[in-house]
N, C-alpha and C. Protein backbone atom coordinates (compact mmCIF):
# COMPACT_ATOMS: atom_id res chain seq x y z
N UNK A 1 0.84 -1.19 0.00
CA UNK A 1 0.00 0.00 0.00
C UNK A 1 0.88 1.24 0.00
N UNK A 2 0.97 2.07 -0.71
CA UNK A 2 1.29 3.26 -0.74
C UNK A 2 0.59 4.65 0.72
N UNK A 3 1.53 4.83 0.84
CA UNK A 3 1.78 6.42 2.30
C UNK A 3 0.03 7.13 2.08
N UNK A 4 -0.60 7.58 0.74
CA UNK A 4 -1.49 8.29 0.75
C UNK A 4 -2.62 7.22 0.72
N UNK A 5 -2.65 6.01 0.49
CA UNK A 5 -3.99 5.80 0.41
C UNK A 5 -4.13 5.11 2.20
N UNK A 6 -3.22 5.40 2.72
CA UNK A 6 -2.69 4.44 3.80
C UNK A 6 -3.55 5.49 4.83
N UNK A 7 -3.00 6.65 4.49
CA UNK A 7 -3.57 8.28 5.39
C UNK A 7 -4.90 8.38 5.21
N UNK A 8 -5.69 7.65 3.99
CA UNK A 8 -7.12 8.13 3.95
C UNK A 8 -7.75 7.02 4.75
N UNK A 9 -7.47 6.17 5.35
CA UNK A 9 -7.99 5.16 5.76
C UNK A 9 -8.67 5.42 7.77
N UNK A 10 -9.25 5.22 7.89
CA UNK A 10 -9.41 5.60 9.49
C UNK A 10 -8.64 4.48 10.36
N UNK A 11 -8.89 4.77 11.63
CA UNK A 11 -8.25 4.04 12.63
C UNK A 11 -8.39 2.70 12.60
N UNK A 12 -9.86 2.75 12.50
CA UNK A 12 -10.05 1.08 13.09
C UNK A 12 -10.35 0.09 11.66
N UNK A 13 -9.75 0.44 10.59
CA UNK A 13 -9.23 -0.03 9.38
C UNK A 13 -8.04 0.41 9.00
N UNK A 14 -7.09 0.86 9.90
CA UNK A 14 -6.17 0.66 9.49
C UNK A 14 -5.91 -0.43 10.91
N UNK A 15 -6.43 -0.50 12.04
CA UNK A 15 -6.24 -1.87 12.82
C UNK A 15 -6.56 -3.07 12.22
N UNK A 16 -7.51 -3.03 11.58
CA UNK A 16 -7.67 -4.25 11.06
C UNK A 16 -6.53 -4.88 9.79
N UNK A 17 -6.38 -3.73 8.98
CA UNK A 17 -5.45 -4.16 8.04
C UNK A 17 -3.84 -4.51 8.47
N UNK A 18 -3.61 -3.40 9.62
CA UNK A 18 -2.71 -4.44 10.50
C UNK A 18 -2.67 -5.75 10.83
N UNK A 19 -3.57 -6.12 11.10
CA UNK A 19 -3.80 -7.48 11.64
C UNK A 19 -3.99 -8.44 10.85
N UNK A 20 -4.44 -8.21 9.38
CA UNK A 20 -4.49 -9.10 8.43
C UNK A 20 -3.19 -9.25 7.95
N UNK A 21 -2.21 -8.09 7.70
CA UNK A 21 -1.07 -8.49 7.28
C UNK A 21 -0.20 -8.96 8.05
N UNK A 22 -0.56 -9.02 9.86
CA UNK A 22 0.40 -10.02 10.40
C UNK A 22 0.23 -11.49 10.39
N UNK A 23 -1.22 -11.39 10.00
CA UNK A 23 -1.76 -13.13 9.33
C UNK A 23 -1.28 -13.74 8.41
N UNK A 24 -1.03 -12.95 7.25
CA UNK A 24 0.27 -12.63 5.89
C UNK A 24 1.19 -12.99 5.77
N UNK A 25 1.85 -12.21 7.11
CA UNK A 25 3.30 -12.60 7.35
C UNK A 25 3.54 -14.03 7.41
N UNK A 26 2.50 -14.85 8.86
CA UNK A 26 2.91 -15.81 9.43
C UNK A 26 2.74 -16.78 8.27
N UNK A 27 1.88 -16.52 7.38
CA UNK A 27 1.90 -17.55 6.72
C UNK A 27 2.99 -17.47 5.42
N UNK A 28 3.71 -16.38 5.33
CA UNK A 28 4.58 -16.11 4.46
C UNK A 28 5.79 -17.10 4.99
N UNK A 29 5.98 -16.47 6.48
CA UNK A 29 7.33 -17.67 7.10
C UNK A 29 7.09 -18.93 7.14
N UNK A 30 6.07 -19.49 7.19
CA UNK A 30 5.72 -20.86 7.24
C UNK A 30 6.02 -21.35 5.58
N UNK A 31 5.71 -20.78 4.50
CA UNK A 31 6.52 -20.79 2.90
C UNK A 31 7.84 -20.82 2.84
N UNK A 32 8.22 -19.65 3.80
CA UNK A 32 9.83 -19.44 3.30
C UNK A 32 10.67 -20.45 4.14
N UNK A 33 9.94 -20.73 5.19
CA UNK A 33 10.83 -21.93 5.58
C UNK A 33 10.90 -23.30 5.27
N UNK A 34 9.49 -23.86 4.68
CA UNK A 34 9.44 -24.88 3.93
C UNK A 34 9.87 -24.70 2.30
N UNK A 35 10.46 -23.80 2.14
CA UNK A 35 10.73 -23.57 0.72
C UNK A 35 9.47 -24.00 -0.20
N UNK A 36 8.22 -23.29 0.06
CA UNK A 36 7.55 -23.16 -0.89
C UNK A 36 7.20 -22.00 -1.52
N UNK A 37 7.89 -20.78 -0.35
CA UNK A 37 8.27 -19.32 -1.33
C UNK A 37 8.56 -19.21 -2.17
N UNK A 38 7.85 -18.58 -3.50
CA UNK A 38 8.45 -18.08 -4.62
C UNK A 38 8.70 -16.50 -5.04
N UNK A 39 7.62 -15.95 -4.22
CA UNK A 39 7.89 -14.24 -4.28
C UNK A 39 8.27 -13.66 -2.76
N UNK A 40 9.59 -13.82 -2.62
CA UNK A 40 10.25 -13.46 -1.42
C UNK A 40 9.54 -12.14 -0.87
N UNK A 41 9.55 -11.35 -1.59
CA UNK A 41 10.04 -9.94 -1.10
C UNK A 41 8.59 -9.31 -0.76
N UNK A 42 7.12 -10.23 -0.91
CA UNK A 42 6.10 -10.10 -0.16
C UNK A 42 6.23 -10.34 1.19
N UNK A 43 6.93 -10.73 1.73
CA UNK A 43 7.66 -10.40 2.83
C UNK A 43 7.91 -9.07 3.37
N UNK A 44 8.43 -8.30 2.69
CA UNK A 44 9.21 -7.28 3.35
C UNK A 44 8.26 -6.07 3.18
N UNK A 45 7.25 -6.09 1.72
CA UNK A 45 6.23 -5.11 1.73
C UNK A 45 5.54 -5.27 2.95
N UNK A 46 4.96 -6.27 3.38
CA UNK A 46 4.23 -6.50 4.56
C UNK A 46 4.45 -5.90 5.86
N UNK A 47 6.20 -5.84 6.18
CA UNK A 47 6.76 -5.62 6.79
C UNK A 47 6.72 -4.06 6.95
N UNK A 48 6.94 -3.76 5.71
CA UNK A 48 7.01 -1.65 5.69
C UNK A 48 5.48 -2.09 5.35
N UNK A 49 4.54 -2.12 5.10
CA UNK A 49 3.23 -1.61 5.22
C UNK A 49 2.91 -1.93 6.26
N UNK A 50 2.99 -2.53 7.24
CA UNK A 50 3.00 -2.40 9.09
C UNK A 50 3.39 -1.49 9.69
N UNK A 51 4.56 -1.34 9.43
CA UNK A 51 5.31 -0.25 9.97
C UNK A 51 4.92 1.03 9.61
N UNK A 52 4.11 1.23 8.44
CA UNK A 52 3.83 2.40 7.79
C UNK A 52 2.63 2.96 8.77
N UNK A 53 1.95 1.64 8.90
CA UNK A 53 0.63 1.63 9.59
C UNK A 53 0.73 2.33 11.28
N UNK A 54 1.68 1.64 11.82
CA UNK A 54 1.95 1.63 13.14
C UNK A 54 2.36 3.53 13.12
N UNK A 55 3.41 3.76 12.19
CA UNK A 55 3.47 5.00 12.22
C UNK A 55 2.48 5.96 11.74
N UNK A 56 1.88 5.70 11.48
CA UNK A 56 0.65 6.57 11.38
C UNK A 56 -0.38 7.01 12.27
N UNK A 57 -0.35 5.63 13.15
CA UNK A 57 -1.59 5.77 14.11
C UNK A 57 -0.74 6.23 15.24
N UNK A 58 0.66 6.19 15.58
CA UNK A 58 1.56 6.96 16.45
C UNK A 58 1.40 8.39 16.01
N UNK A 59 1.22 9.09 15.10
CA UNK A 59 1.09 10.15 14.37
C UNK A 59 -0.20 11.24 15.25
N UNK A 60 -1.25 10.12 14.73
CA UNK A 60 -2.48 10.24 14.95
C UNK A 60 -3.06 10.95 16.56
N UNK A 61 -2.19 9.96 17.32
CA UNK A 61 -2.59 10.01 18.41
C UNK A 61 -2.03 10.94 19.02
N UNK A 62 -0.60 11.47 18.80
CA UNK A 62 0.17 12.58 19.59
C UNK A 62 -0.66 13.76 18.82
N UNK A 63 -1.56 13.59 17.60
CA UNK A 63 -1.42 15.03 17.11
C UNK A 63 -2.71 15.26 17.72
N UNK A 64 -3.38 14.74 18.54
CA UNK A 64 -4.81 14.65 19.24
C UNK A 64 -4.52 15.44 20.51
């Protein structure tokens, strides 16, 4: 997900979409460790679109 469509989203969808992509993840490592990964690096988007997330709603809340 890209920074702006990330900002139009409210709180409690961007919690949720957190939470789906840590569902994502787990099942991403459970691939990459059985070597049935083939697109690695859905991994790491997951990873910065969490983080993107997390920083946002840190954002959110101090600017309240």
């Amino acid at each position: 997900m890209k920074w702006h469509d990330i900002k139009q989203m409210d709180d409690a969808s961007l919690k949720a979409k957190c939470v789906e992509l840590r569902k994502e993840m787990m099942g991403l490592r459970f691939r990459r460790v059985s070597g049935e990964a083939e697109k690695t690096h859905h991994f790491q988007v997951a990873r910065r679109t969490i983080a993107r997330i997390k920083t946002l709603l840190v954002q959110r809340t101090k600017a309240v």
